[in-house]
N, C-alpha and C. Protein backbone atom coordinates (compact mmCIF):
# COMPACT_ATOMS: atom_id res chain seq x y z
N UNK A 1 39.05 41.46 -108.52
CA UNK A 1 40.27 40.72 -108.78
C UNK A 1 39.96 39.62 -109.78
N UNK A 2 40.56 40.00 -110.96
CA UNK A 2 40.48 38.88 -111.95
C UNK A 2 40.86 37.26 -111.62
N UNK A 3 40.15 36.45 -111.75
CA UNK A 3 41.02 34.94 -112.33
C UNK A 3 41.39 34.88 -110.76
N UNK A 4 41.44 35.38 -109.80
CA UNK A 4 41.53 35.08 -107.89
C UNK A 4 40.28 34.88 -106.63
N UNK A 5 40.42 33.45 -106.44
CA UNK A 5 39.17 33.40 -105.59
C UNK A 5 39.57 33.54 -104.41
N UNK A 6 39.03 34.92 -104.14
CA UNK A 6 39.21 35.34 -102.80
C UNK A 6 39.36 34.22 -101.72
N UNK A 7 38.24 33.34 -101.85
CA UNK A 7 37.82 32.57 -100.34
C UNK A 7 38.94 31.51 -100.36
N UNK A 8 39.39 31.06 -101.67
CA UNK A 8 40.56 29.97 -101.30
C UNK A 8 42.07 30.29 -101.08
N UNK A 9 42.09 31.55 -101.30
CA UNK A 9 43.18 32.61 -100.93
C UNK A 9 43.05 32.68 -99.25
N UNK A 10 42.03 33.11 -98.58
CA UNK A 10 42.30 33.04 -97.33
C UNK A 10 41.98 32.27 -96.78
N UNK A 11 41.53 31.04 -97.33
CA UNK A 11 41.70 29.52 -96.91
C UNK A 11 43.02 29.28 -96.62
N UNK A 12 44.16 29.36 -97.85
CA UNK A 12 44.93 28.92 -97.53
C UNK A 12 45.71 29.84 -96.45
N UNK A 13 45.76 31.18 -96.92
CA UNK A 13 46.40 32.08 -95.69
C UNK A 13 46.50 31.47 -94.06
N UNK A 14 44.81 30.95 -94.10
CA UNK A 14 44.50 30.67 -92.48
C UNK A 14 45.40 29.79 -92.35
N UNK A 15 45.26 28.62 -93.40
CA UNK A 15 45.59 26.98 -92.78
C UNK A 15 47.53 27.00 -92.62
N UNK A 16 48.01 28.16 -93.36
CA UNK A 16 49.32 28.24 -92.93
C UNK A 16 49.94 29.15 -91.71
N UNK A 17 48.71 30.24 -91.35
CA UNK A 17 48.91 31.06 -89.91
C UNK A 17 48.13 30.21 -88.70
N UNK A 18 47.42 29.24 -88.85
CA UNK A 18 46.49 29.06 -87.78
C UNK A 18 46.84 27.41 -87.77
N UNK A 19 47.18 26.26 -86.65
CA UNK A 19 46.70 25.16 -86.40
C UNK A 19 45.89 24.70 -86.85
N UNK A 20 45.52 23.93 -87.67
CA UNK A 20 44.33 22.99 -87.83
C UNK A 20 43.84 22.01 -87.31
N UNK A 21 42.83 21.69 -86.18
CA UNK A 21 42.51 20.54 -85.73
C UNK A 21 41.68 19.51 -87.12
N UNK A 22 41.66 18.26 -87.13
CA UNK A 22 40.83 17.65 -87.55
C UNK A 22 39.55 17.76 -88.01
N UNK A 23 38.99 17.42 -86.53
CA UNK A 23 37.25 18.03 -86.21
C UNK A 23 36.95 19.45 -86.53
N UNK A 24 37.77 20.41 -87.20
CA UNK A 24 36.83 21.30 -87.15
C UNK A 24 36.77 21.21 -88.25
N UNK A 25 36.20 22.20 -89.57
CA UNK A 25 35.11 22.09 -90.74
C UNK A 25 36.22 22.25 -91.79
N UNK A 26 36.29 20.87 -92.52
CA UNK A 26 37.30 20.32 -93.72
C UNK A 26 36.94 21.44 -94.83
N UNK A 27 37.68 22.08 -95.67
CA UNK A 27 37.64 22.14 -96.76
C UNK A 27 36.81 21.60 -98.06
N UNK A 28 35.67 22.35 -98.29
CA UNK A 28 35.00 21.64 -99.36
C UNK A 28 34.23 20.71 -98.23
N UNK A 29 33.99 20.22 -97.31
CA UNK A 29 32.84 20.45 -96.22
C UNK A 29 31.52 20.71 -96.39
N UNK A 30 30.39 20.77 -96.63
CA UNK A 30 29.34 21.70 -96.51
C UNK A 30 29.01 21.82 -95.36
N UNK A 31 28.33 23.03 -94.94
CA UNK A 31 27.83 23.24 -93.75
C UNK A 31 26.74 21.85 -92.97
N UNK A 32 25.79 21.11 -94.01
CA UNK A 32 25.18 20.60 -93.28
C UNK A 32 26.10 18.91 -93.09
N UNK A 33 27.13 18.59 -94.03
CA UNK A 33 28.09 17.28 -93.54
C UNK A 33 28.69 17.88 -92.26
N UNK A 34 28.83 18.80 -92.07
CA UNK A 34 29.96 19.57 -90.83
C UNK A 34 28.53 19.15 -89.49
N UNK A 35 27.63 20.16 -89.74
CA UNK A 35 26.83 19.77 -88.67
C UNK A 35 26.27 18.11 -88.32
N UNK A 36 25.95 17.40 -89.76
CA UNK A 36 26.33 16.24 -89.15
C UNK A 36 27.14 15.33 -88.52
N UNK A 37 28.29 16.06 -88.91
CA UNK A 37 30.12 15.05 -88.16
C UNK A 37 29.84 15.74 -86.74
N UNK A 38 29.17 17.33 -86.52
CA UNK A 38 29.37 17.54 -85.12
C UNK A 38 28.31 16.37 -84.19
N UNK A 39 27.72 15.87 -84.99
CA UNK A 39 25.97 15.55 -83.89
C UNK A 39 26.82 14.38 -83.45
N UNK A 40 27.31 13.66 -84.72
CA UNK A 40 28.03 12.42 -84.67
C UNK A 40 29.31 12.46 -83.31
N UNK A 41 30.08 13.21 -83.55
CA UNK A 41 30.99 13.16 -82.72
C UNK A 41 30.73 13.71 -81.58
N UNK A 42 29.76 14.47 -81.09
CA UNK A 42 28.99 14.72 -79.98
C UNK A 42 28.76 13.98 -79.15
N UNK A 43 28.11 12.71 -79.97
CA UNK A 43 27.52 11.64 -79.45
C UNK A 43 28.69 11.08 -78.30
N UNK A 44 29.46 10.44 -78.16
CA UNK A 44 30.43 10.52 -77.60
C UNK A 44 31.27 9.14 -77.89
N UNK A 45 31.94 8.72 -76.65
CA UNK A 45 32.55 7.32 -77.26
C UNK A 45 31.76 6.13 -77.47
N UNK A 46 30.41 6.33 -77.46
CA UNK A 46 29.82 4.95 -77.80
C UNK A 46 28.92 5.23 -78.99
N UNK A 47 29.59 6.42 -79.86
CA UNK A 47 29.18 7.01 -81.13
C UNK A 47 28.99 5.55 -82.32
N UNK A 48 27.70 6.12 -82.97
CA UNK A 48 28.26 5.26 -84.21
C UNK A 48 26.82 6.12 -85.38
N UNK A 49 26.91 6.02 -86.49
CA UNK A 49 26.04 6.91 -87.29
C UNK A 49 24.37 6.67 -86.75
N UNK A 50 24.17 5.42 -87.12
CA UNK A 50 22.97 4.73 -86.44
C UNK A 50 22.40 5.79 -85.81
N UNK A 51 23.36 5.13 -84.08
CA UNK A 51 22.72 6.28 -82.86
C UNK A 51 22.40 7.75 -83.26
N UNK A 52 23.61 8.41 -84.14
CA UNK A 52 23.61 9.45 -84.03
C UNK A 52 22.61 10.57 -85.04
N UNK A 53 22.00 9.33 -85.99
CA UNK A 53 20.78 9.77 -86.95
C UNK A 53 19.43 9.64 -86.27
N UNK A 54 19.37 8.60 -85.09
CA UNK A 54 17.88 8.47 -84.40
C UNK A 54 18.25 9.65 -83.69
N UNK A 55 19.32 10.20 -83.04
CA UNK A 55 19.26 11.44 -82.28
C UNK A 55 19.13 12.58 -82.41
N UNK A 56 19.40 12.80 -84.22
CA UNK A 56 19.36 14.09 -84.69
C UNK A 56 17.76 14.16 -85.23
N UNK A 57 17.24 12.80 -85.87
CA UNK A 57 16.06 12.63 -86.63
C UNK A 57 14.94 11.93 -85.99
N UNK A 58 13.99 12.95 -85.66
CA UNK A 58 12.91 12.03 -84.64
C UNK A 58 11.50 11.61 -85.64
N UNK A 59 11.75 11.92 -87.02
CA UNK A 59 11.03 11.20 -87.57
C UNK A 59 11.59 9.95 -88.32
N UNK A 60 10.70 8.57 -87.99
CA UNK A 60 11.27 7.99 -88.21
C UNK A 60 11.87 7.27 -89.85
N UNK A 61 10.77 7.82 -90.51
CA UNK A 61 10.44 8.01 -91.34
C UNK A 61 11.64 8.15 -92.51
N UNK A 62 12.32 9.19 -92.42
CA UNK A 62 13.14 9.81 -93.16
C UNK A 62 14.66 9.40 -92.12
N UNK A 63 14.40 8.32 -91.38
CA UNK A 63 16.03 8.07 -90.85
C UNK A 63 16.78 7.44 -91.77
N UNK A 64 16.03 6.54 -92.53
CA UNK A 64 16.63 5.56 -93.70
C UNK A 64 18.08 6.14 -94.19
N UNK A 65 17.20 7.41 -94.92
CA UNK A 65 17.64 8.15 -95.89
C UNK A 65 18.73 9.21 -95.43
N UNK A 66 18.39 9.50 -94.29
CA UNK A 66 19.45 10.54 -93.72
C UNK A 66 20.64 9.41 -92.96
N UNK A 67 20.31 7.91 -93.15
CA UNK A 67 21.77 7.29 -92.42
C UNK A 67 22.05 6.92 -93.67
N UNK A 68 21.74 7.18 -94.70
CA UNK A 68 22.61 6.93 -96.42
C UNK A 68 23.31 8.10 -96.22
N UNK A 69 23.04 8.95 -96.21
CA UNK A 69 23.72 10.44 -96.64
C UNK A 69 24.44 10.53 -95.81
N UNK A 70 24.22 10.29 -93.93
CA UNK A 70 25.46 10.81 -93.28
C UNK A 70 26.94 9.70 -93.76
N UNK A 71 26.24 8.38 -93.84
CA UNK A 71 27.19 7.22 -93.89
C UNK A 71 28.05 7.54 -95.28
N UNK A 72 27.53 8.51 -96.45
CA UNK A 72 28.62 8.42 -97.27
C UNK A 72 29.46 10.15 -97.06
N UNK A 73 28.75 10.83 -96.27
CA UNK A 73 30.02 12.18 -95.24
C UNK A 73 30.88 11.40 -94.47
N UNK A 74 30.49 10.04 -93.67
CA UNK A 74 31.00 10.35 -92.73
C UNK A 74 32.29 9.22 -93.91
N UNK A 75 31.97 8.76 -94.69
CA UNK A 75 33.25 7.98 -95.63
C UNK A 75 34.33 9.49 -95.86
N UNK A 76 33.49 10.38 -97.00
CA UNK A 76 34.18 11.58 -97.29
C UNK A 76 35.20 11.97 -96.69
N UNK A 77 34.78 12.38 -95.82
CA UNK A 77 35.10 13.05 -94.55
C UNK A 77 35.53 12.43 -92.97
N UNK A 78 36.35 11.27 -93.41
CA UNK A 78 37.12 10.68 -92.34
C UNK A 78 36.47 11.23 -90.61
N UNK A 79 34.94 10.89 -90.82
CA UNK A 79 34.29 11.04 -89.62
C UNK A 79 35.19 10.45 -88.24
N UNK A 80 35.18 9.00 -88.50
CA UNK A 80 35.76 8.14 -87.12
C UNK A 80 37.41 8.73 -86.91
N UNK A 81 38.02 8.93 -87.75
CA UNK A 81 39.54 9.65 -87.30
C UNK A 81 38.86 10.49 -86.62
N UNK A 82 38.29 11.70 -87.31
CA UNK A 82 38.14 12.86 -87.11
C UNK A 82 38.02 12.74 -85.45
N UNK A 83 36.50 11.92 -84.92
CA UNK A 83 36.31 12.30 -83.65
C UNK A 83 37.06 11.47 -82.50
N UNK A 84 37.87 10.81 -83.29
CA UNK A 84 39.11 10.12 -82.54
C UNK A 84 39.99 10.92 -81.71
N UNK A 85 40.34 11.90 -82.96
CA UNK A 85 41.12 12.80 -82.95
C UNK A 85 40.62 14.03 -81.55
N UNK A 86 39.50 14.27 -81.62
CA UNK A 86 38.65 15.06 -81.25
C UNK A 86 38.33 14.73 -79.33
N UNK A 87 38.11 13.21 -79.53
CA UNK A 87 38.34 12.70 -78.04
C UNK A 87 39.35 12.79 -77.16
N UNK A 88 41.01 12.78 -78.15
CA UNK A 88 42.25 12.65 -77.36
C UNK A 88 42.24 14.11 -77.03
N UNK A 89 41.85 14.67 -77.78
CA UNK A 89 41.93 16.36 -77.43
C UNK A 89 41.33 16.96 -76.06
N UNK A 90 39.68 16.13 -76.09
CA UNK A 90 39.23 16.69 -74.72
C UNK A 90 39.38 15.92 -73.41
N UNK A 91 39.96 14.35 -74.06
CA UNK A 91 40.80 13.78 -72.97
C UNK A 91 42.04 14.58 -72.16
N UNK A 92 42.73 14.96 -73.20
CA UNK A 92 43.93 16.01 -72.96
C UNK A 92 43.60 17.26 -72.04
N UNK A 93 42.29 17.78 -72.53
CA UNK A 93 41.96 19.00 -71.44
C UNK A 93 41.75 18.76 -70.22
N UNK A 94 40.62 17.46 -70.17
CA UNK A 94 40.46 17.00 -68.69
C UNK A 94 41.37 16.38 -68.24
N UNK A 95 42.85 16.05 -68.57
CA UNK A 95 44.01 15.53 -67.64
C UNK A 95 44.49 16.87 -67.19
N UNK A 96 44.11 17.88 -68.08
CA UNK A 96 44.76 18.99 -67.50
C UNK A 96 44.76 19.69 -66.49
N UNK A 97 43.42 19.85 -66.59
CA UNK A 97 42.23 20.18 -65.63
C UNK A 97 42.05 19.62 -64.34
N UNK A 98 42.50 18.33 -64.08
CA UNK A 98 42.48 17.31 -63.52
C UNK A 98 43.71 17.37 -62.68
N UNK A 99 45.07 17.35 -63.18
CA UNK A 99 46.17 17.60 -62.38
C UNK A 99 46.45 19.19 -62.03
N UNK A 100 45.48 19.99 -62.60
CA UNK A 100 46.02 21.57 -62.08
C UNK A 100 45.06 21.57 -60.76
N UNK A 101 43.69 20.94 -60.74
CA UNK A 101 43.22 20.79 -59.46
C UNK A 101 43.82 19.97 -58.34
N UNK A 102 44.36 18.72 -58.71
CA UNK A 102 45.13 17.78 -57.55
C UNK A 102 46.53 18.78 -57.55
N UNK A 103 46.83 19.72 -58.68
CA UNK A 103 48.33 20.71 -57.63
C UNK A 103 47.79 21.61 -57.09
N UNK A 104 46.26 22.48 -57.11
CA UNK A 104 45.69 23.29 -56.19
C UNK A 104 45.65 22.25 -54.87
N UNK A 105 44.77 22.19 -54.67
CA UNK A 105 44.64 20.94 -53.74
C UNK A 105 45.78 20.39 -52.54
N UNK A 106 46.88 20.37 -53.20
CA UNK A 106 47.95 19.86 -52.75
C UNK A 106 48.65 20.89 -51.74
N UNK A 107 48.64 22.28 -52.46
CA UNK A 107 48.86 23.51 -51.79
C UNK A 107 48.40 23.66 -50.68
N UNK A 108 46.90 23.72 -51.35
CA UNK A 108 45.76 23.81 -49.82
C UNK A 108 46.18 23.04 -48.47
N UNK A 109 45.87 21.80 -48.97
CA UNK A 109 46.52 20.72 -47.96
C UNK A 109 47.78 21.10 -47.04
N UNK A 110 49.02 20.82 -48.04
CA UNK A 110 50.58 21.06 -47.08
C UNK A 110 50.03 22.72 -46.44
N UNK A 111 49.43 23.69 -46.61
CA UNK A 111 49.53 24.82 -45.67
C UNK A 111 48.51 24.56 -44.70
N UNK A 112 47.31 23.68 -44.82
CA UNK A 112 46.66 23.41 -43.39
C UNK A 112 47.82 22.45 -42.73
N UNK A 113 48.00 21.47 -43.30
CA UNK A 113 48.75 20.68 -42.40
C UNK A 113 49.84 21.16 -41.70
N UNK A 114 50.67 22.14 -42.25
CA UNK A 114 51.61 23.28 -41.83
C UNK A 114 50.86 23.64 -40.55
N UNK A 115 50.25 24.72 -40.67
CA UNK A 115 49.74 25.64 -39.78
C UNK A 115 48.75 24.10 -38.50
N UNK A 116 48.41 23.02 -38.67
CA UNK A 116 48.21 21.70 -37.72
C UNK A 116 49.18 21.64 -37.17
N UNK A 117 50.38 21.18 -37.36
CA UNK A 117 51.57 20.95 -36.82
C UNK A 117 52.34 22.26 -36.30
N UNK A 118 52.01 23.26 -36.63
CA UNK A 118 52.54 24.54 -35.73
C UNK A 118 51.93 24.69 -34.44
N UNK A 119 50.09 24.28 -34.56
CA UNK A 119 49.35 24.16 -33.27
C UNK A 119 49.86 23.55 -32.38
N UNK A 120 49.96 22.28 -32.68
CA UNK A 120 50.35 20.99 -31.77
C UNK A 120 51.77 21.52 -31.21
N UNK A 121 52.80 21.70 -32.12
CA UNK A 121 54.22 22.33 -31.76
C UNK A 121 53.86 22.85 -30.40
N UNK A 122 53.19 24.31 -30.62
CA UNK A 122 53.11 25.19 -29.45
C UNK A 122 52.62 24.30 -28.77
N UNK A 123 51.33 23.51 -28.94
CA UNK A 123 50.65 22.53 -27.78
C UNK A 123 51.36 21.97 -26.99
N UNK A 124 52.19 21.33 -27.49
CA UNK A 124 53.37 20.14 -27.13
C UNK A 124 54.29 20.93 -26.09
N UNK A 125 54.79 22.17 -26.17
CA UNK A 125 55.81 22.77 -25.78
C UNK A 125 55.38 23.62 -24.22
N UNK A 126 53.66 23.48 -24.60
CA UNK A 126 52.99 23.70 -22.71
C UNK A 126 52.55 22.88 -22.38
N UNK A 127 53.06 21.89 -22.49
CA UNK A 127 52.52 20.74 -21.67
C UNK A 127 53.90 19.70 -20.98
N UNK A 128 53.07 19.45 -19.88
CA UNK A 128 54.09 18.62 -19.13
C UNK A 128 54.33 16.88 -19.87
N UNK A 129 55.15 16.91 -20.43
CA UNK A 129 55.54 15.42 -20.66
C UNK A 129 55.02 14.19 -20.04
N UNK A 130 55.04 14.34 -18.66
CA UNK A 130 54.35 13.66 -17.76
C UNK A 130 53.17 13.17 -18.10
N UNK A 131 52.28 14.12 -18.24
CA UNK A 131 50.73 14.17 -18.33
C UNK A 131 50.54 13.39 -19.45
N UNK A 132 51.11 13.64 -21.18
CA UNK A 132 50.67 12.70 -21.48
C UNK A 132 50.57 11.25 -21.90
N UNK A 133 49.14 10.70 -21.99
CA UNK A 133 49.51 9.44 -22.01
C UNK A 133 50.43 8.52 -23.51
N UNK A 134 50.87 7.80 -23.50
CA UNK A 134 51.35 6.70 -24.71
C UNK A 134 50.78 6.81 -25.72
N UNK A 135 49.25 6.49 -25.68
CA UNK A 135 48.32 6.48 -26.75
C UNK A 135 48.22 7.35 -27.11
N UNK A 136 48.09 8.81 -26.58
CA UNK A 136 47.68 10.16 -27.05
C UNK A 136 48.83 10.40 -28.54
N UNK A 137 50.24 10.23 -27.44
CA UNK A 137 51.34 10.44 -27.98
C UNK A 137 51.46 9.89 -29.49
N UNK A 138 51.37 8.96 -29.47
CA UNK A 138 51.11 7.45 -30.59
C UNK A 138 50.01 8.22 -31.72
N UNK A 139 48.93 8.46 -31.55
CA UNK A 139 47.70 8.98 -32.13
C UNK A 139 48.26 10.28 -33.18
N UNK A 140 48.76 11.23 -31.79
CA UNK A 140 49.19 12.21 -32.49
C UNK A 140 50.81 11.74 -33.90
N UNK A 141 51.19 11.26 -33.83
CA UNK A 141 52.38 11.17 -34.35
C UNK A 141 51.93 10.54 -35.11
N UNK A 142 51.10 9.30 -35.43
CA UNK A 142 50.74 8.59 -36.49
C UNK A 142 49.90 9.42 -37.54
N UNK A 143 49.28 10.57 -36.84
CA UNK A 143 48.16 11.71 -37.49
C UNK A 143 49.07 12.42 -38.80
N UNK A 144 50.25 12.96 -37.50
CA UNK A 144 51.31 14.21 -38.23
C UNK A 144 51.40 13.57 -39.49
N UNK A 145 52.42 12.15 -39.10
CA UNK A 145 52.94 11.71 -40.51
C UNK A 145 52.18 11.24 -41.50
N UNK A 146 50.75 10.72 -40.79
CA UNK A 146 49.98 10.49 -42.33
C UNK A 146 49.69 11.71 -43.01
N UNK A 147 49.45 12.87 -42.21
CA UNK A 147 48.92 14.08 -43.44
C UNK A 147 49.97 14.64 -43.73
N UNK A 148 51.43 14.46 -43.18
CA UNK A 148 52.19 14.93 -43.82
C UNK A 148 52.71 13.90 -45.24
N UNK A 149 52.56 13.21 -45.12
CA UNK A 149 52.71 12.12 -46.42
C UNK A 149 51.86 12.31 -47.56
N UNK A 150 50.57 12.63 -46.91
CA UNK A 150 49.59 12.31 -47.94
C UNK A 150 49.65 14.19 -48.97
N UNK A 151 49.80 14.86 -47.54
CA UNK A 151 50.02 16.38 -48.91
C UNK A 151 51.50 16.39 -49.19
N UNK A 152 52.03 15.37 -49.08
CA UNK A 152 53.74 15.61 -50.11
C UNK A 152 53.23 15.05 -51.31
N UNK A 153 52.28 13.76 -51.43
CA UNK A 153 51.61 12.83 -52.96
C UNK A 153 52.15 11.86 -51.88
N UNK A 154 53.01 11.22 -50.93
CA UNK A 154 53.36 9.87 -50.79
C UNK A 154 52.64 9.05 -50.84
N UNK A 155 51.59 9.57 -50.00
CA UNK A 155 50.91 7.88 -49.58
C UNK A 155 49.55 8.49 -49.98
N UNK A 156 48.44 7.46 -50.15
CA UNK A 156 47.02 8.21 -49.95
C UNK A 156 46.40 7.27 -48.52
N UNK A 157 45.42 7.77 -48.68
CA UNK A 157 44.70 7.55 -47.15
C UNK A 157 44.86 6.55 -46.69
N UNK A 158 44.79 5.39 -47.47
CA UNK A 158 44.48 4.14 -47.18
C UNK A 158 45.76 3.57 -46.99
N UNK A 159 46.69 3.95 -46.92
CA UNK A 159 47.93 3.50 -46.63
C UNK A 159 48.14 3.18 -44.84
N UNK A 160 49.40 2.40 -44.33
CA UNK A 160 48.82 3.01 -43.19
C UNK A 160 50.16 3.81 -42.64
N UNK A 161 50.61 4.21 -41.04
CA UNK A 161 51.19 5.20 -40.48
C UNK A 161 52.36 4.33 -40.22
N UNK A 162 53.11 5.24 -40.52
CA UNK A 162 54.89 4.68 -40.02
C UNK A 162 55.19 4.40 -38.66
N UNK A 163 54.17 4.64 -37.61
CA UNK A 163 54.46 3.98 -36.70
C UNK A 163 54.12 3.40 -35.94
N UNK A 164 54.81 1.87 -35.38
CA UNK A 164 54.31 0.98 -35.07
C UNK A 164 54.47 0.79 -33.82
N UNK A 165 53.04 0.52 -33.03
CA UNK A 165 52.82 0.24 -31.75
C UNK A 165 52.78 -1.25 -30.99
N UNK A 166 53.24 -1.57 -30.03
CA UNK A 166 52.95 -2.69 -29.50
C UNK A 166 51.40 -3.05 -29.08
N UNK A 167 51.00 -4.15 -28.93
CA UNK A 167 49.50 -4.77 -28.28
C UNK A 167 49.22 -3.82 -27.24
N UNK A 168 49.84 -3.18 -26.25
CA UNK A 168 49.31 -2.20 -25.43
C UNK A 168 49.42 -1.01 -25.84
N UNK A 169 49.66 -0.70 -27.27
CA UNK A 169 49.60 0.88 -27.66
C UNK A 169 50.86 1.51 -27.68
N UNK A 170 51.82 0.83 -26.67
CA UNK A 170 53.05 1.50 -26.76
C UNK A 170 53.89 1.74 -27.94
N UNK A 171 54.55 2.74 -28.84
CA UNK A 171 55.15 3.31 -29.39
C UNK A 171 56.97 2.08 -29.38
N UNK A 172 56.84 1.20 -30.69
CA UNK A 172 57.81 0.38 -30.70
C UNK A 172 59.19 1.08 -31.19
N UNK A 173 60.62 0.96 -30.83
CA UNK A 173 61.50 1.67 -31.77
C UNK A 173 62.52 0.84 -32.55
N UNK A 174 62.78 1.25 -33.67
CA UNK A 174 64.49 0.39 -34.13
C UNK A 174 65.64 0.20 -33.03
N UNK A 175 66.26 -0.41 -32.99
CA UNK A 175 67.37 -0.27 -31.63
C UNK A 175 68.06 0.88 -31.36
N UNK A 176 68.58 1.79 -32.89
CA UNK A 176 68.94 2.99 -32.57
C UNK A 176 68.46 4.31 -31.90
N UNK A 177 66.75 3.96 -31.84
CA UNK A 177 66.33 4.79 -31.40
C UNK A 177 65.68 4.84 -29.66
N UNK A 178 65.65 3.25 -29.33
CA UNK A 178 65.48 3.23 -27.99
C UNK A 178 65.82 3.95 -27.65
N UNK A 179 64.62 4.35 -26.09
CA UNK A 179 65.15 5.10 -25.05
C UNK A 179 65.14 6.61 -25.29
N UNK A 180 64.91 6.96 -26.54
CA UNK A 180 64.73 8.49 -26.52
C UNK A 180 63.42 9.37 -26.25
């Protein structure tokens, strides 16, 4: 193909079918500025060229010279956007990651606590009223509603239980509910 450079032909093809992140390898780039922006931005948020030339270069010798060269890529080549850019991104994955486990989690939870409160149900329903004591009663009910709170998201642990007992343990009520 006369007078057509292939490679900037499907340069551009890509950059109009495909997303472009930042961080990945600029245009006119060389391979070894690219591998240096990766070491650099590797490094992580307490990145800076410095660190990231004693880390790539263990002689010390030749660090001088290799923090001239990265320091005028990393000008070129909008290094600090770049891995700016690059952080919100894998910040973004681990929120993701992060709330798809606290909605696994959450599942897990409300169906044990389900199938807890089905136990007790039946428990409750062979047993003589009589028998048990205040406190038991109290214990259990303060239990139900904290884990039922805590796998809806309401409350977390450290919160405390909706219901409030007198100095001897007894189970206090609003006036509407006396007596039941």
């Amino acid at each position: 193909m006369d007078g057509v450079d292939l490679d900037k032909t499907i340069e551009a093809v890509r950059a109009e079918l495909m997303p472009f992140e930042s961080w990945e390898r600029l245009t006119g780039e060389s391979a070894a500025a690219f591998a240096a922006f990766c070491g650099y931005r590797d490094y992580g948020p307490e990145r800076n060229i410095r660190r990231a030339v004693e880390e790539a270069e263990k002689d010390e010798t030749k660090r001088g010279k290799r923090y001239r060269l990265w320091r005028g890529w990393a000008a070129a080549h909008k290094w600090r956007e770049r891995a700016a850019d690059y952080d919100t991104y894998i910040d973004k994955l681990k929120q993701a990651e992060l709330r798809k486990t606290i909605e696994e989690q959450g599942k897990v939870h409300r169906a044990i606590t389900g199938k807890m409160l089905k136990v007790v149900e039946k428990k409750l329903d062979l047993m003589d009223p009589a028998e048990l004591a205040q406190g038991t009663v109290t214990d259990w009910v303060s239990t139900a509603i904290r884990a039922e709170r805590e796998a809806a998201g309401l409350t977390t642990g450290k919160d405390k239980p909706e219901v409030q007992t007198d100095k001897n343990g007894q189970i206090t009520f609003i006036p509407e509910f006396e007596g039941l």
